[in-house]
C-alpha atoms as a PDB file:
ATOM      1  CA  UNK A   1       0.000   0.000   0.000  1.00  0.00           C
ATOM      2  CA  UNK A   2       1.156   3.494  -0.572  1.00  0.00           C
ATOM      3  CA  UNK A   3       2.324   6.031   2.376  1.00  0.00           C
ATOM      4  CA  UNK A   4      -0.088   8.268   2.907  1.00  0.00           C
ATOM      5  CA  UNK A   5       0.796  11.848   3.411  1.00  0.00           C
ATOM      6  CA  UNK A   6      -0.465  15.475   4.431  1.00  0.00           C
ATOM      7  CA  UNK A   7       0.659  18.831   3.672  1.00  0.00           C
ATOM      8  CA  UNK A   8      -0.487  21.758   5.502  1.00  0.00           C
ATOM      9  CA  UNK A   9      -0.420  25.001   3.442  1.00  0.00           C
ATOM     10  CA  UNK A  10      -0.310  22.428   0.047  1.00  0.00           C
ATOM     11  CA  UNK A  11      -1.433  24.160  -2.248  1.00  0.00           C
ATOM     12  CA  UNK A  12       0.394  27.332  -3.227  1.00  0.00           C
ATOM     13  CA  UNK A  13       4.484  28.131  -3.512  1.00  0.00           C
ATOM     14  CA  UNK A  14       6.866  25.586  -0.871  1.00  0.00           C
ATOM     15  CA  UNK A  15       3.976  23.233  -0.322  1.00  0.00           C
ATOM     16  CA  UNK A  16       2.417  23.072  -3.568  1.00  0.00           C
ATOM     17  CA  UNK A  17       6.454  21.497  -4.391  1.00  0.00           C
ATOM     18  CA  UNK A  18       6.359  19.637  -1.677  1.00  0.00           C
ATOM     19  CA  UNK A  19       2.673  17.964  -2.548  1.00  0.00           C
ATOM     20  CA  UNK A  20       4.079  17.808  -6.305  1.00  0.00           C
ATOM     21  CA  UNK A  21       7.620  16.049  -5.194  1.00  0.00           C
ATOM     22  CA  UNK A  22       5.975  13.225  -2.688  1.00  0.00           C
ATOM     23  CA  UNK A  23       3.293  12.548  -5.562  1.00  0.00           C
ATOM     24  CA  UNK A  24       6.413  11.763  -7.872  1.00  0.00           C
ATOM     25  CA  UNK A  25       7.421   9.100  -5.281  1.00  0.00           C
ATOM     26  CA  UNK A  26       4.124   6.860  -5.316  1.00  0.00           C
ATOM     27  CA  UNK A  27       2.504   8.730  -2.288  1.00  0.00           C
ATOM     28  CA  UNK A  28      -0.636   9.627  -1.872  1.00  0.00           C
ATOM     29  CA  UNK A  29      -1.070  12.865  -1.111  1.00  0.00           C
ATOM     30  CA  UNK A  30      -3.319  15.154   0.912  1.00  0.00           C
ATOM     31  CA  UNK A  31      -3.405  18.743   0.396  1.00  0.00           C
ATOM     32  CA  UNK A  32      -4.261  21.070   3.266  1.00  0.00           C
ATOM     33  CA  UNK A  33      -5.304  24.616   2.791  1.00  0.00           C
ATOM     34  CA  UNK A  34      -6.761  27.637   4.613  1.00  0.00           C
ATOM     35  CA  UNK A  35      -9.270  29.369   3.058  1.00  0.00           C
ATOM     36  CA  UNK A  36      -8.487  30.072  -1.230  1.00  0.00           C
ATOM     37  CA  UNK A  37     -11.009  27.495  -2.594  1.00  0.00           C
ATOM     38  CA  UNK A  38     -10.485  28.585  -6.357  1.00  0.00           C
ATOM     39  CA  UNK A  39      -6.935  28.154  -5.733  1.00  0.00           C
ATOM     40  CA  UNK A  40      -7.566  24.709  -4.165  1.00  0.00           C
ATOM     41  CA  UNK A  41      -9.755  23.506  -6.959  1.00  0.00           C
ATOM     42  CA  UNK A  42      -7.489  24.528  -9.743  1.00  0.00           C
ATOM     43  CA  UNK A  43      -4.445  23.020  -8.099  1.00  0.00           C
ATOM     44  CA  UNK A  44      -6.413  19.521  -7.238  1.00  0.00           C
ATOM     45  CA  UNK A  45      -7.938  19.639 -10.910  1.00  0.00           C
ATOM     46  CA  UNK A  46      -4.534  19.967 -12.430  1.00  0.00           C
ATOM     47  CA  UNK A  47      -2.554  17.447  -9.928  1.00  0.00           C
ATOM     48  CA  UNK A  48      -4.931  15.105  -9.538  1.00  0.00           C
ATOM     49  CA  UNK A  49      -4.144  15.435  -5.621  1.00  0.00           C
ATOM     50  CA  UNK A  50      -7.131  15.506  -3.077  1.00  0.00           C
ATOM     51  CA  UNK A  51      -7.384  19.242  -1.528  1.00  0.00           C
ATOM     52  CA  UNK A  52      -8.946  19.476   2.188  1.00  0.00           C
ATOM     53  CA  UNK A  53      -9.665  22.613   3.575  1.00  0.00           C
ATOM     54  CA  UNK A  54      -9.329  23.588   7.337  1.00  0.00           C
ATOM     55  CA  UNK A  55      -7.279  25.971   9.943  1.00  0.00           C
ATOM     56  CA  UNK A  56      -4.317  24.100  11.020  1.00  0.00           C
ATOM     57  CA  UNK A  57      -4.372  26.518  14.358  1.00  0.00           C
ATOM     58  CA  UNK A  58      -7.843  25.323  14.978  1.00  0.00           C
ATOM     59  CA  UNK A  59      -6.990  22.030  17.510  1.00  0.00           C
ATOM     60  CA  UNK A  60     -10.174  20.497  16.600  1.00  0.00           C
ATOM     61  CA  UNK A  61     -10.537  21.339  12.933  1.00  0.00           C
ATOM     62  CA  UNK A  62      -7.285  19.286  12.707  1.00  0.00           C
ATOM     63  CA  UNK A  63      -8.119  16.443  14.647  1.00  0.00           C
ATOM     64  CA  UNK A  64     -11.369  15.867  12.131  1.00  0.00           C
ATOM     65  CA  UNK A  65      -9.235  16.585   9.797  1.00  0.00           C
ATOM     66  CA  UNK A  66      -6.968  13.925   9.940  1.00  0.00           C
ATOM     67  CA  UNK A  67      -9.558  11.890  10.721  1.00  0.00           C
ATOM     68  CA  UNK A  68     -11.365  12.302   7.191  1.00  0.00           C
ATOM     69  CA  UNK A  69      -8.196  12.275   5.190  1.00  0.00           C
ATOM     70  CA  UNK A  70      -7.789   8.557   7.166  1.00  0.00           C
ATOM     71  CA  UNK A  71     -11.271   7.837   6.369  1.00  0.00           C
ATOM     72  CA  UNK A  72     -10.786   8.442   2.962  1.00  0.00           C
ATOM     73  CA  UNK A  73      -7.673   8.032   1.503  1.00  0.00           C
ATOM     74  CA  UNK A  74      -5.839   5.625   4.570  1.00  0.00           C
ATOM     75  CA  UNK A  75      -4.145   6.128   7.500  1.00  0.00           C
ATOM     76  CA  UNK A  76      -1.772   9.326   7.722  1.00  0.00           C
ATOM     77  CA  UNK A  77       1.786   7.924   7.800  1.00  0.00           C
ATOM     78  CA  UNK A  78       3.881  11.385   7.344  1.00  0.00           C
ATOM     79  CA  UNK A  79       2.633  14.773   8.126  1.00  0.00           C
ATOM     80  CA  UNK A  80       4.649  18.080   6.279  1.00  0.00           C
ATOM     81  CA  UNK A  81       3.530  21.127   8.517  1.00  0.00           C
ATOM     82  CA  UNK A  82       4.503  23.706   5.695  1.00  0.00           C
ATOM     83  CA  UNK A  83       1.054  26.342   7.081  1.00  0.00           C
ATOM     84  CA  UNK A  84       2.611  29.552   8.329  1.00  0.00           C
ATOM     85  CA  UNK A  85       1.111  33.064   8.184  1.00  0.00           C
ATOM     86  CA  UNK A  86       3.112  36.374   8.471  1.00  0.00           C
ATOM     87  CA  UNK A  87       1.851  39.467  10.654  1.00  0.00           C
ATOM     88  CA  UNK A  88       4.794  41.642  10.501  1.00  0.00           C
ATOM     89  CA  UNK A  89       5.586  44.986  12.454  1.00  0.00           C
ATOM     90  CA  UNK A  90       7.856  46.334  15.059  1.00  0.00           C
ATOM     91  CA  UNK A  91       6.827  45.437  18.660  1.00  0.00           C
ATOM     92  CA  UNK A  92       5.783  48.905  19.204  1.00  0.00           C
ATOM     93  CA  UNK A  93       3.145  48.661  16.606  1.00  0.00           C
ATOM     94  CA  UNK A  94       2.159  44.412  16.749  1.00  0.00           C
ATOM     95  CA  UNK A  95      -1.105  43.882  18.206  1.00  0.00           C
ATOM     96  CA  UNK A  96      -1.381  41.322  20.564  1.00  0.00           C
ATOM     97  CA  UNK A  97      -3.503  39.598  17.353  1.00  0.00           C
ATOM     98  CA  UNK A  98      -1.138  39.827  14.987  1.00  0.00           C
ATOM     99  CA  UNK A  99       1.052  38.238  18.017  1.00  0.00           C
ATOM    100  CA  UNK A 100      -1.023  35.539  18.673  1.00  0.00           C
ATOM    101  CA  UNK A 101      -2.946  34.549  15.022  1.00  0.00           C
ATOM    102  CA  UNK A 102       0.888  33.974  14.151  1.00  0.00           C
ATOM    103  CA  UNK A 103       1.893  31.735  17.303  1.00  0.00           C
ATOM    104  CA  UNK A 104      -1.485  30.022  16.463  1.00  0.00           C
ATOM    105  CA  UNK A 105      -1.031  28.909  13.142  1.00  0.00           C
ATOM    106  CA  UNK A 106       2.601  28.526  12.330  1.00  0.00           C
ATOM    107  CA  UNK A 107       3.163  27.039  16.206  1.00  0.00           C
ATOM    108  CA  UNK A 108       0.303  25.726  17.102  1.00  0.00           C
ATOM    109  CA  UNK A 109      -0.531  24.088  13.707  1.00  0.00           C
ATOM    110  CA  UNK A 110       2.322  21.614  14.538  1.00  0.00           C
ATOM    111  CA  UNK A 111       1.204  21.021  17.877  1.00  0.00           C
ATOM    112  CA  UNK A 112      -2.348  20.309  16.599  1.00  0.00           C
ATOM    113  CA  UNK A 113      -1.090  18.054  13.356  1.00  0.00           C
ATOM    114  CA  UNK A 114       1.005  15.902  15.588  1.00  0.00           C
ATOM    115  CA  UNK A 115      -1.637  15.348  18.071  1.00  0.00           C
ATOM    116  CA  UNK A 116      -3.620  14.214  15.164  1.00  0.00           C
ATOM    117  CA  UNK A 117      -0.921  11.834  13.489  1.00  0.00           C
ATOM    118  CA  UNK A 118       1.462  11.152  15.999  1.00  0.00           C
ATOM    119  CA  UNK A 119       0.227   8.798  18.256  1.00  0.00           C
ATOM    120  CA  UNK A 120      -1.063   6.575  14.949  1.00  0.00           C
ATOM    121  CA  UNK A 121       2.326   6.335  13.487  1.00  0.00           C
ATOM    122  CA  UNK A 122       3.803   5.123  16.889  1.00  0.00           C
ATOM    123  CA  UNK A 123       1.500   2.382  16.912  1.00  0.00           C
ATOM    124  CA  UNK A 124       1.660   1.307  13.187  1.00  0.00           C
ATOM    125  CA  UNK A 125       5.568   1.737  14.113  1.00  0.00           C
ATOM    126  CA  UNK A 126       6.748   3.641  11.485  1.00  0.00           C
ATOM    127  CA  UNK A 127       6.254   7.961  10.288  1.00  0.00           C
ATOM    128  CA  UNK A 128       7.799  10.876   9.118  1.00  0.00           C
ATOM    129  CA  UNK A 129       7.130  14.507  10.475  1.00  0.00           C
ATOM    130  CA  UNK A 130       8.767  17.266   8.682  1.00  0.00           C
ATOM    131  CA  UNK A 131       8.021  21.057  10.200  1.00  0.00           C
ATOM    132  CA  UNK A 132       9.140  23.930   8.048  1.00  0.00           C
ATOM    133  CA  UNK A 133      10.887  25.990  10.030  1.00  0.00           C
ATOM    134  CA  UNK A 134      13.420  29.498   8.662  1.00  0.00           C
ATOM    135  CA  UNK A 135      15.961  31.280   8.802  1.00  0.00           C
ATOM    136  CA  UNK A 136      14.829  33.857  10.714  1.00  0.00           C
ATOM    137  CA  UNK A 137      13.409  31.257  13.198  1.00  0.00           C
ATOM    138  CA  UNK A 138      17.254  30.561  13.834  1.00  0.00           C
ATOM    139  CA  UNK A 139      18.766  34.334  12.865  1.00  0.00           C
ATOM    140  CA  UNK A 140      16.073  36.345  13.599  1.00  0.00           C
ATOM    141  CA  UNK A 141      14.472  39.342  11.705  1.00  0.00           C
ATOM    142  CA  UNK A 142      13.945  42.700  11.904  1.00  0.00           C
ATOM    143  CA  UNK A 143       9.880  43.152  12.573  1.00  0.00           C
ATOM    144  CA  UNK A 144       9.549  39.506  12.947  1.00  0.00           C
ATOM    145  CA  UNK A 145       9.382  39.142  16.791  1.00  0.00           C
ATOM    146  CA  UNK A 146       6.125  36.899  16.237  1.00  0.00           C
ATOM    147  CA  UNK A 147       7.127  34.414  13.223  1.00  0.00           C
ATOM    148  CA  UNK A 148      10.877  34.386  14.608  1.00  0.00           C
ATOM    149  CA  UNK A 149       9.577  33.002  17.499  1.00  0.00           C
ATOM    150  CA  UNK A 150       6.585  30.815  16.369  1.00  0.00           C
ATOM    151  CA  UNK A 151       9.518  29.290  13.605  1.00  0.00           C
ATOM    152  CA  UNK A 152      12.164  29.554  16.259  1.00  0.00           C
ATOM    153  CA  UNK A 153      10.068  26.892  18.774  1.00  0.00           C
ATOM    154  CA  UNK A 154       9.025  24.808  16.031  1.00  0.00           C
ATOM    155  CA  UNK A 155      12.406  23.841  15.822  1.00  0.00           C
ATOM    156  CA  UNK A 156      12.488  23.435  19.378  1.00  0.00           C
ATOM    157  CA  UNK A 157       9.199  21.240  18.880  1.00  0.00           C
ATOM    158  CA  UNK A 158      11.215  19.723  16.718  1.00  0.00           C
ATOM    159  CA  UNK A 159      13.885  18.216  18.937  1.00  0.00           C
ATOM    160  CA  UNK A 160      11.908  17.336  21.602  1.00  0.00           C
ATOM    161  CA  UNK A 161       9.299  15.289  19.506  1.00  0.00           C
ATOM    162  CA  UNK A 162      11.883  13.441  17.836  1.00  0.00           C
ATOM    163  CA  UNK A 163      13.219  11.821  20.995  1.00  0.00           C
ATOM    164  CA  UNK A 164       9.758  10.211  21.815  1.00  0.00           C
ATOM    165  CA  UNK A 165       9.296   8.864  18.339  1.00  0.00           C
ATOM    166  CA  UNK A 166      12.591   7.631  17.896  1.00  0.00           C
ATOM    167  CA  UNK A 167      12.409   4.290  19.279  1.00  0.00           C
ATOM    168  CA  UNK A 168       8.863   3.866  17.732  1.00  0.00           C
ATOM    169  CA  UNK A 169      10.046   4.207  14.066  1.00  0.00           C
ATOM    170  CA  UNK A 170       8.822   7.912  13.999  1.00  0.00           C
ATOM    171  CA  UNK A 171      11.367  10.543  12.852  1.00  0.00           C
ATOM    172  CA  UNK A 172      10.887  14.433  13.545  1.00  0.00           C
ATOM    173  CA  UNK A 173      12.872  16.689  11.193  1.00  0.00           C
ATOM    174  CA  UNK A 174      12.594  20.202  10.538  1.00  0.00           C
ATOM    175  CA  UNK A 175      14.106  22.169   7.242  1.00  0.00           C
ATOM    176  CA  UNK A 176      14.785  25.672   8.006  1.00  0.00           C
ATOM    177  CA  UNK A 177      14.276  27.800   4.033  1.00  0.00           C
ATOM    178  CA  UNK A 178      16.070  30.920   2.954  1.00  0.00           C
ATOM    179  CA  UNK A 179      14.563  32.826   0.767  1.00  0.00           C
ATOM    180  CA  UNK A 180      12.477  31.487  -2.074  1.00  0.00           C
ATOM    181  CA  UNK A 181      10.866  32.916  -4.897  1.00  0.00           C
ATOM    182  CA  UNK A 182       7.650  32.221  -4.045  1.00  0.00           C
ATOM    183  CA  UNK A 183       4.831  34.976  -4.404  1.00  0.00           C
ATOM    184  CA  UNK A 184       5.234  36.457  -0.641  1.00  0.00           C
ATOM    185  CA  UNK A 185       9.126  36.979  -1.877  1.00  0.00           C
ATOM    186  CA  UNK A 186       7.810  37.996  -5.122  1.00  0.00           C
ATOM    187  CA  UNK A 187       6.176  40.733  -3.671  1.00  0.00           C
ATOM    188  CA  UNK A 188       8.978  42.892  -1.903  1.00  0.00           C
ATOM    189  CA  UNK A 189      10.152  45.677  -3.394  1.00  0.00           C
ATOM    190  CA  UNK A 190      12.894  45.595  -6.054  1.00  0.00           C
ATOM    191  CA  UNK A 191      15.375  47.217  -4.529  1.00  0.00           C
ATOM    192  CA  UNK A 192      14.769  45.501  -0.956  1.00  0.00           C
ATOM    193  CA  UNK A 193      14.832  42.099  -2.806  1.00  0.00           C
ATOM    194  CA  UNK A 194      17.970  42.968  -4.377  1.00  0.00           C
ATOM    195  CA  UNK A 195      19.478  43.742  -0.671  1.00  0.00           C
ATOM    196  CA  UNK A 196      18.482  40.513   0.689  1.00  0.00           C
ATOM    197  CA  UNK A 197      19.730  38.834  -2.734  1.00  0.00           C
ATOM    198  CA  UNK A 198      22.951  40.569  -2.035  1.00  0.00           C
ATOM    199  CA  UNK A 199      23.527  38.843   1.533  1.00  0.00           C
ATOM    200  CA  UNK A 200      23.214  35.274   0.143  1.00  0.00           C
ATOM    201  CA  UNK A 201      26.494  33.777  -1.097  1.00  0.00           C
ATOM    202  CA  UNK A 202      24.736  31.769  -3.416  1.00  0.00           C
ATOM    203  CA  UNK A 203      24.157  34.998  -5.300  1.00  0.00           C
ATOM    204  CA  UNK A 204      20.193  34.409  -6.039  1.00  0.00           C
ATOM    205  CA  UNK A 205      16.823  33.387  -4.243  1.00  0.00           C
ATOM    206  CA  UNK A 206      16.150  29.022  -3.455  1.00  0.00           C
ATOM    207  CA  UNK A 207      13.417  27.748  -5.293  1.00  0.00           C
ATOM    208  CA  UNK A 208      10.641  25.781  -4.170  1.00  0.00           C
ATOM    209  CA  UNK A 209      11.502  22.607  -5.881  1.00  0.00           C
ATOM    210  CA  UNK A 210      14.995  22.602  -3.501  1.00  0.00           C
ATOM    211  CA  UNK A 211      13.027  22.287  -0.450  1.00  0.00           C
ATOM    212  CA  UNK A 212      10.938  19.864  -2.030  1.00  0.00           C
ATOM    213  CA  UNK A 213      13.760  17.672  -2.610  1.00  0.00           C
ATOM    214  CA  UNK A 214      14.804  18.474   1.195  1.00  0.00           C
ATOM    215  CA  UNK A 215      11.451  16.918   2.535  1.00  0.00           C
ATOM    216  CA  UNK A 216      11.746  13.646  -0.575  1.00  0.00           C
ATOM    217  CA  UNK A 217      15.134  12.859   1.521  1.00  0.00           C
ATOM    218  CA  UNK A 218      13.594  13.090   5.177  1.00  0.00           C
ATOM    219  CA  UNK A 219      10.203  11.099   4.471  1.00  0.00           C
ATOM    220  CA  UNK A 220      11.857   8.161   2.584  1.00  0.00           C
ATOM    221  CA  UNK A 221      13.444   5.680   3.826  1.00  0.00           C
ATOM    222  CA  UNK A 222      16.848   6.753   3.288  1.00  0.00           C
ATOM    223  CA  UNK A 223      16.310   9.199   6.314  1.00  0.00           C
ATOM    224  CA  UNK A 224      15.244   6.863   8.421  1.00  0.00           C
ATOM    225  CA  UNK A 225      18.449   7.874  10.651  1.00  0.00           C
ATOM    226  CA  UNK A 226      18.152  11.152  10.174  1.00  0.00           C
ATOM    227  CA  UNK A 227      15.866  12.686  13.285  1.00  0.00           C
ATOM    228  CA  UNK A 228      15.860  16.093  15.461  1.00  0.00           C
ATOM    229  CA  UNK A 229      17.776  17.841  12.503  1.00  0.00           C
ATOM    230  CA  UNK A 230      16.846  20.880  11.533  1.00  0.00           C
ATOM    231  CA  UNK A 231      18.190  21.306   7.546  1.00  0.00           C
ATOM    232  CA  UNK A 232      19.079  24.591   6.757  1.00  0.00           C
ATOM    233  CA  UNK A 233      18.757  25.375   2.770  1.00  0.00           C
ATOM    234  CA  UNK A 234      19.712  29.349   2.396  1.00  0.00           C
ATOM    235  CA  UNK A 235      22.233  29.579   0.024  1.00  0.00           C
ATOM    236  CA  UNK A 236      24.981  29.724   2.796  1.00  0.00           C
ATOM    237  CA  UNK A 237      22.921  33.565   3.936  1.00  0.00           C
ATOM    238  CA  UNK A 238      23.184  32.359   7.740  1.00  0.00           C
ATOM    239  CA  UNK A 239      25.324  28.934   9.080  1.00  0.00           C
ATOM    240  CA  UNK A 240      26.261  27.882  12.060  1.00  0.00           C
END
């Protein structure tokens, strides 16, 4: 039988490569999105890859969920929690909304996905959890003090799950993007794009297709030793 797997955020940009790259290794795929259902149809009508739509921060919306895509297509044997939403400002002027609506989803949405998966893949004895993390979740960024932190604990979240499915079969990774020239990226201005372009030694932006291949490597099972790592693919723009 197949793996089964879920994407969070599937459907658009890093997890619309993600969806495409595990479909290209006999998965079957589950797309998760948040709210763009012309985007979701088009993308399921030209993939052939079942969209699902609910809020990843909502604990309950992802339990039932999971629980459909198992009903439906099988049980959920890797789980790619790509979701994240950006509320940027300076602390002065971040509302305790944009604060928390960020913590929520791009946190929380792991949380609630594992809770949801997790405990199934211990007892079938084998999964794969990869949580997108970034760069500024490790560096940190100017106006970012919300998704810096939400992506800074999910590799924290990261660690710490990994050691209790370790034993069990169940890796925990985390891959940490640069910046890729998907359409958030696309919109920055020109000449603060070319700034940020500047400061990676690469000399140009990732694409989506390289993180893509990042998450082909950690769900197969040629990663099957490879667990609380966060992978870093920036270009070289921040290493340590």
């Amino acid at each position: 039988m197949p793996r089964v797997a879920i994407v969070t955020g599937g459907t658009r940009g890093i997890g619309e490569a993600i969806c495409l790259a595990l479909q290209k290794m006999g998965i079957t795929v589950a797309a998760n999105y948040g709210g763009d259902d012309v985007k979701a149809k088009e993308f399921s009508e030209r993939t052939g890859i079942a969209v699902y739509r609910w809020d990843v921060g909502d604990h309950q919306a992802c339990l039932d969920g999971c629980a459909r895509v198992e009903d439906e297509i099988g049980a959920v044997d890797i789980v790619v929690n790509n979701a994240g939403i950006t509320r940027d400002g300076t602390l002065a002027r971040m509302s305790f909304e944009d604060w928390n609506d960020v913590m929520r989803v791009n946190l929380g949405g792991c949380f609630n996905m594992a809770k949801a998966t997790f405990p199934g893949m211990v007892s079938r004895g084998w999964g794969r959890i990869v949580n997108i993390g970034s760069i500024n979740g490790q560096a940190g960024q100017y106006g970012q003090v919300n998704y810096a932190a939400a992506k800074s604990g999910i590799h924290g979240f990261t660690k710490a799950l990994a050691q209790e499915g370790a034993k069990k079969g169940v890796t925990v990774n985390a891959i940490a993007p640069g910046y890729i020239d998907t359409d958030m990226v696309a919109a920055v201005p020109a000449d603060v794009l070319a700034k940020i372009v500047a400061k990676i030694p690469v000399g140009r932006l990732g694409h989506a297709r390289e993180i893509a291949r990042g998450v082909s490597f950690l769900v197969s099972e040629n990663g099957g030793f490879v667990t609380g790592s966060t992978l870093s693919l920036n270009g070289g723009q921040h290493m340590y």
